[in-house]
N, C-alpha and C. Protein backbone atom coordinates (compact mmCIF):
# COMPACT_ATOMS: atom_id res chain seq x y z
N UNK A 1 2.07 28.88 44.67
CA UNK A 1 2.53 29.78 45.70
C UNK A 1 1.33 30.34 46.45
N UNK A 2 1.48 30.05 47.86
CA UNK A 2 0.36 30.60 48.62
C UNK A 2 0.43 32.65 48.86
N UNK A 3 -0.83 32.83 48.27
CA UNK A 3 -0.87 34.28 48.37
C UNK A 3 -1.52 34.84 50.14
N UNK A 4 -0.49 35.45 50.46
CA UNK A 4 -0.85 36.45 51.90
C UNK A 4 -1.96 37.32 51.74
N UNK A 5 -2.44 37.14 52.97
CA UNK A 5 -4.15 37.93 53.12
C UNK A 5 -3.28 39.90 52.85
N UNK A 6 -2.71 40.14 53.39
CA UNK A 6 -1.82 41.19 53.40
C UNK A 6 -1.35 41.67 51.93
N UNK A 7 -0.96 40.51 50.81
CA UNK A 7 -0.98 41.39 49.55
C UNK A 7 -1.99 41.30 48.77
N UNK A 8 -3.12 40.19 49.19
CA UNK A 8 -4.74 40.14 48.68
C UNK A 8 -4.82 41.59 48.52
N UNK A 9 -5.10 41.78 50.04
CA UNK A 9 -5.83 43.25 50.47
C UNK A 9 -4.98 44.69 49.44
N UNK A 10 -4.04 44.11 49.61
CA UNK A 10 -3.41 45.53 48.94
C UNK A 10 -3.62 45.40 47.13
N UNK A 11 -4.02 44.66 46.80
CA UNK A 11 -4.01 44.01 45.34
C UNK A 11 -5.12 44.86 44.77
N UNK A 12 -5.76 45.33 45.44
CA UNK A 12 -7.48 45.91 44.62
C UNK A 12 -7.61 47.57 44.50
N UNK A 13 -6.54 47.86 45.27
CA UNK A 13 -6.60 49.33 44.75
C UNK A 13 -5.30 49.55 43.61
N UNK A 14 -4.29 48.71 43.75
CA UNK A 14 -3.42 48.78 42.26
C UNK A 14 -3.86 48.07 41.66
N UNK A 15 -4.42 47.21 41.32
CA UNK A 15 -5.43 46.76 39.91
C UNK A 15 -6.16 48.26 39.40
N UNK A 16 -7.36 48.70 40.40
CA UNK A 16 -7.51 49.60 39.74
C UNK A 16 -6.76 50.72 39.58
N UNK A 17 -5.85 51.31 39.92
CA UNK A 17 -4.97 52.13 39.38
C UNK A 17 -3.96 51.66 37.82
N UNK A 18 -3.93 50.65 38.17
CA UNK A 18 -3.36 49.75 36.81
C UNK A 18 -4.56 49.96 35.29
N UNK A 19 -5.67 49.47 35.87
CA UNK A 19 -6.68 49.51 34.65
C UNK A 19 -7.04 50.61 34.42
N UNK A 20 -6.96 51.93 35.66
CA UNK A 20 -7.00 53.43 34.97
C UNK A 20 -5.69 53.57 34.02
N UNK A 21 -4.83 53.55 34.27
CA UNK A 21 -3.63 53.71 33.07
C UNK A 21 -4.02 53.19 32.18
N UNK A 22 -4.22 51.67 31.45
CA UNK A 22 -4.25 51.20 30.09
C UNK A 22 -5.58 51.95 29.81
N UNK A 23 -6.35 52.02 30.38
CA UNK A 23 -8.15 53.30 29.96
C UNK A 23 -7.52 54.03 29.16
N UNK A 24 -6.48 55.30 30.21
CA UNK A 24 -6.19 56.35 29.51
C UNK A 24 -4.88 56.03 28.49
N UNK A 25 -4.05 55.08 28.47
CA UNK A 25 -3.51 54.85 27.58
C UNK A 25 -4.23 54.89 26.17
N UNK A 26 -5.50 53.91 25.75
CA UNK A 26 -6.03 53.94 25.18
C UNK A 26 -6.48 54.58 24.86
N UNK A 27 -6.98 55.58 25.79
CA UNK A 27 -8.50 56.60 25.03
C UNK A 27 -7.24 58.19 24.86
N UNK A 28 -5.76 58.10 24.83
CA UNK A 28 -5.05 58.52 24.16
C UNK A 28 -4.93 57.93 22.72
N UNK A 29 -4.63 56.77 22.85
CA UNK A 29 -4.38 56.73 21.10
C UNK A 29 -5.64 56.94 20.46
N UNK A 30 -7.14 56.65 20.94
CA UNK A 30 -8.15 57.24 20.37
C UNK A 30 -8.02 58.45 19.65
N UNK A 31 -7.81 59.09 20.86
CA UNK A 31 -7.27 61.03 20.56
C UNK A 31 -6.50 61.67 19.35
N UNK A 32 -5.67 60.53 19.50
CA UNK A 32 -4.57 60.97 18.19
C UNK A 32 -4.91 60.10 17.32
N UNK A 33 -5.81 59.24 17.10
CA UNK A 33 -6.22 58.74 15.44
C UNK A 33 -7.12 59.77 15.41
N UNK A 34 -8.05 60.30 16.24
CA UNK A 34 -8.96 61.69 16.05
C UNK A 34 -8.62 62.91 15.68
N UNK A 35 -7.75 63.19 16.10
CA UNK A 35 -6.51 64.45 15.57
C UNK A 35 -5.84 64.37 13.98
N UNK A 36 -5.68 63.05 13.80
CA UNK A 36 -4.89 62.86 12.78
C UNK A 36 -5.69 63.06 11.54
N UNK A 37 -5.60 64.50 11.20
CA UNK A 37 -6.09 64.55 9.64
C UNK A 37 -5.73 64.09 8.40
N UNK A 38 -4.61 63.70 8.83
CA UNK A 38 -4.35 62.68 7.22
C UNK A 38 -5.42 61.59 6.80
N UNK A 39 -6.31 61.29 8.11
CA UNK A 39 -7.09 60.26 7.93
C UNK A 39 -8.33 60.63 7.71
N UNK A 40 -8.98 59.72 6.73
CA UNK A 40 -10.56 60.64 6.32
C UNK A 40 -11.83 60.13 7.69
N UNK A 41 -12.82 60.56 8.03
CA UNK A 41 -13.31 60.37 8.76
C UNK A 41 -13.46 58.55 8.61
N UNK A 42 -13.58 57.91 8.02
CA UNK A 42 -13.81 56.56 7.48
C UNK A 42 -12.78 55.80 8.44
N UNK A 43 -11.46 56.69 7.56
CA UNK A 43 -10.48 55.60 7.95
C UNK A 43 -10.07 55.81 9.31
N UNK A 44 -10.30 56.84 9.99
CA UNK A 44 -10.32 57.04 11.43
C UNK A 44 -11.50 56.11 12.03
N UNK A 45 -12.74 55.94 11.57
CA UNK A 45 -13.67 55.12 12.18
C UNK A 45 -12.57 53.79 12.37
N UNK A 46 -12.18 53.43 11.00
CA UNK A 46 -11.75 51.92 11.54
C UNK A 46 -11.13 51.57 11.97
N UNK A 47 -10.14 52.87 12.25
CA UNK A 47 -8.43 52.45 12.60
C UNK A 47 -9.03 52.52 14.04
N UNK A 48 -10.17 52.89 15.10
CA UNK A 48 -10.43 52.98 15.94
C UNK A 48 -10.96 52.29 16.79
N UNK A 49 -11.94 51.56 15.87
CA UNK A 49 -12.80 50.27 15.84
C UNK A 49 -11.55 49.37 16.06
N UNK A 50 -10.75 48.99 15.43
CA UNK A 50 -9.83 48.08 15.30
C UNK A 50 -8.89 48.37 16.64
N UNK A 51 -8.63 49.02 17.13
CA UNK A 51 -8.23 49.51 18.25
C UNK A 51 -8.97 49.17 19.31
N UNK A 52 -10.42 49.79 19.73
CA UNK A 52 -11.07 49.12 20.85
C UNK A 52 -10.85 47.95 20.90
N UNK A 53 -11.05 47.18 19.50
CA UNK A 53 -11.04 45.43 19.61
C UNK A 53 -10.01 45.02 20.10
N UNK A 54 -8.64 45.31 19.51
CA UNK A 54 -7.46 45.07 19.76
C UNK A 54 -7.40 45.10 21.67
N UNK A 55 -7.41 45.99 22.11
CA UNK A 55 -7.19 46.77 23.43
C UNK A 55 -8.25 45.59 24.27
N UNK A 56 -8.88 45.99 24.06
CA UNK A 56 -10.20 45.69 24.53
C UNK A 56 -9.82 43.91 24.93
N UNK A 57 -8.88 43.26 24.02
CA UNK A 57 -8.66 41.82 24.36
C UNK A 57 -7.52 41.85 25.52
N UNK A 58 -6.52 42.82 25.16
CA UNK A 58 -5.48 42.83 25.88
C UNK A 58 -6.08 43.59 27.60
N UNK A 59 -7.21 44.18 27.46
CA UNK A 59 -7.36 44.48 28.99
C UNK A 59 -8.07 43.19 29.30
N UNK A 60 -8.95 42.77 28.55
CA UNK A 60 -9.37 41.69 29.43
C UNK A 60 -8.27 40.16 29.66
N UNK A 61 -7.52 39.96 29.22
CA UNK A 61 -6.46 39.60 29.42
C UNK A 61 -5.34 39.80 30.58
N UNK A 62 -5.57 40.90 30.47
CA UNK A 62 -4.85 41.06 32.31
C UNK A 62 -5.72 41.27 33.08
N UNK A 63 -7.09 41.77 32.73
CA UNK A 63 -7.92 42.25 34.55
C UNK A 63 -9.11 41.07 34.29
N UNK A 64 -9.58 40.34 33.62
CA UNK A 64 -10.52 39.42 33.85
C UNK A 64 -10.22 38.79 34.56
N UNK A 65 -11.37 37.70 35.77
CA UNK A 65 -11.31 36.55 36.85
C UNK A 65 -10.52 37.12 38.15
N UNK A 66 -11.04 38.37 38.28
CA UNK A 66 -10.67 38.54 39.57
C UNK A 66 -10.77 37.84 40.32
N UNK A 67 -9.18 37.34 40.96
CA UNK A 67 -9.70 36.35 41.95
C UNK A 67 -8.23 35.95 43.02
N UNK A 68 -7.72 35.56 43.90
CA UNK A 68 -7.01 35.27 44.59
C UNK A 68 -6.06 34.46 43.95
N UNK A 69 -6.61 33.32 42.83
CA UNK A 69 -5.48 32.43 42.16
C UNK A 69 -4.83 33.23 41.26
N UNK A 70 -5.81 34.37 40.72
CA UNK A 70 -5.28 34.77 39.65
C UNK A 70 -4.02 35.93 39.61
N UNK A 71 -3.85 36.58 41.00
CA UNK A 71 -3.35 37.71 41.25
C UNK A 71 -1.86 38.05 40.88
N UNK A 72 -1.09 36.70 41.00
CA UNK A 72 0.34 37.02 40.40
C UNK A 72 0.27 36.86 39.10
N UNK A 73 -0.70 36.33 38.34
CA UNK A 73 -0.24 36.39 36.80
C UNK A 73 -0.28 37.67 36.25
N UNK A 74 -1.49 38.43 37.37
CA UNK A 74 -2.29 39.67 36.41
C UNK A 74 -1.16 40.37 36.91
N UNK A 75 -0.66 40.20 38.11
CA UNK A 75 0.27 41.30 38.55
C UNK A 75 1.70 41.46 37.51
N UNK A 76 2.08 40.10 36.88
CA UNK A 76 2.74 39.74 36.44
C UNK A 76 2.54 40.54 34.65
N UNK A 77 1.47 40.67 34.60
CA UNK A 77 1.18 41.07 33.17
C UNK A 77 0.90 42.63 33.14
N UNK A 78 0.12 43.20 34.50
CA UNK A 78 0.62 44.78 34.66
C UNK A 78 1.82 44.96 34.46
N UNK A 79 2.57 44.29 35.33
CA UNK A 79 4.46 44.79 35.23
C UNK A 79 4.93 44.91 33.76
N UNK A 80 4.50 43.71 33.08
CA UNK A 80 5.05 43.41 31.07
C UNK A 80 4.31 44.81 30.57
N UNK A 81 2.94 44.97 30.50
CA UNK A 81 2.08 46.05 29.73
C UNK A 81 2.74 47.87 30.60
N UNK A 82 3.68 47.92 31.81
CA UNK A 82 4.28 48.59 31.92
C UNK A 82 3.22 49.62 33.02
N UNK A 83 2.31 48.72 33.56
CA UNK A 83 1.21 49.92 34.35
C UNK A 83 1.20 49.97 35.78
N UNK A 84 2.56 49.20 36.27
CA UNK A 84 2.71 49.75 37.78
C UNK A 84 4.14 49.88 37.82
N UNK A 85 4.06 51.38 38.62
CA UNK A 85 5.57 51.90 39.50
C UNK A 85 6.31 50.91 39.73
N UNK A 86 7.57 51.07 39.84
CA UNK A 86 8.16 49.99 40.71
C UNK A 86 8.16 50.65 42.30
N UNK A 87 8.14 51.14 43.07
CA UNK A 87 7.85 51.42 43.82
C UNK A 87 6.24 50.70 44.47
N UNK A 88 5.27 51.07 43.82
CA UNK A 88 4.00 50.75 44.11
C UNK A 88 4.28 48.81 44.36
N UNK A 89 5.01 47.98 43.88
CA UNK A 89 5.40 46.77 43.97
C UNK A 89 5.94 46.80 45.98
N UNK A 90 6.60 47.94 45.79
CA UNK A 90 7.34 47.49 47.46
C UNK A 90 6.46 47.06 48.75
N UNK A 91 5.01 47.47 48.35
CA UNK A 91 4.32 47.25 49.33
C UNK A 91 4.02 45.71 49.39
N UNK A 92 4.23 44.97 48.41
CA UNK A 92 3.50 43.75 48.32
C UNK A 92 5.01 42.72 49.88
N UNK A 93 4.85 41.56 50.47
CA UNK A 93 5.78 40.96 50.85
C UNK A 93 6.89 40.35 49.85
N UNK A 94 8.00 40.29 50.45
CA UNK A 94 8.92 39.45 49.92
C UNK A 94 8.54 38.47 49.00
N UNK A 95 7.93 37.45 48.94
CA UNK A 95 7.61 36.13 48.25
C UNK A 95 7.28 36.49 47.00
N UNK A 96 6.23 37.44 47.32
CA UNK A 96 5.44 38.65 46.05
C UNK A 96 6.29 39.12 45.48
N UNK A 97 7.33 40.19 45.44
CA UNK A 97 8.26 40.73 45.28
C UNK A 97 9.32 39.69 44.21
N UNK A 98 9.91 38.56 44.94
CA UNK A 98 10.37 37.73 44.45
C UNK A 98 10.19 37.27 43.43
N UNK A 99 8.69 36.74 42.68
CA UNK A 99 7.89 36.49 42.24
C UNK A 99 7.98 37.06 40.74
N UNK A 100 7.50 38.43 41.59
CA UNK A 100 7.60 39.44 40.63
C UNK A 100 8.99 39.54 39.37
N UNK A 101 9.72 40.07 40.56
CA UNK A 101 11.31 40.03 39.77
C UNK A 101 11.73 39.12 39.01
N UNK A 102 11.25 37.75 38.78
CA UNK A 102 11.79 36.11 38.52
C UNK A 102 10.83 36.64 37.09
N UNK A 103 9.92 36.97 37.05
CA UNK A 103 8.93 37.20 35.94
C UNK A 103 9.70 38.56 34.75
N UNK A 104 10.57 39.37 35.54
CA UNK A 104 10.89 40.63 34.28
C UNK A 104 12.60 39.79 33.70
N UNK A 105 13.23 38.90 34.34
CA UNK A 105 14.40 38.27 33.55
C UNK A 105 14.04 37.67 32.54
């Protein structure tokens, strides 16, 4: 599917609004394995460690290879990981849109 110069352009400021959400998604659950005193400082190190790693694959998984081919998959995998409005979608054209929707059935 040929991507429009028109949802290129609009693609780079909801990416980054997308990758600020999973940030702070993350550096929430940080927070609350940090909070969580049931856990000894140890087991908070690892449950945390194990977390960046974890995370850390799944962002690069949707925002690595920025690039024009790549834009409906990532867009496609913001929508699954739950980090754009539906609204914020309306700006993209029809085809985009389409696209989109064929991907959450």
């Amino acid at each position: 599917m040929s991507i429009p110069e028109s949802d290129w352009k609009k693609f780079k400021p909801l990416r980054d609004k997308a990758l600020a959400r999973l940030c702070d998604r993350i550096l929430a659950e940080v927070e609350s394995t940090t909070a969580d005193d049931a856990l000894s400082s140890h087991e908070k190190y690892v449950k945390i460690y194990s977390l960046i790693r974890d995370r850390n694959k799944e962002l690069g998984r949707i925002f690595d290879g920025y690039s024009r081919s790549r834009m409906l998959s990532q867009l496609s995998m913001m929508q699954s990981y739950q980090l754009l409005e539906p609204e914020e979608l309306t700006c993209f054209s029809e085809s985009t849109q389409e696209f989109l929707a064929g991907c959450t059935r």
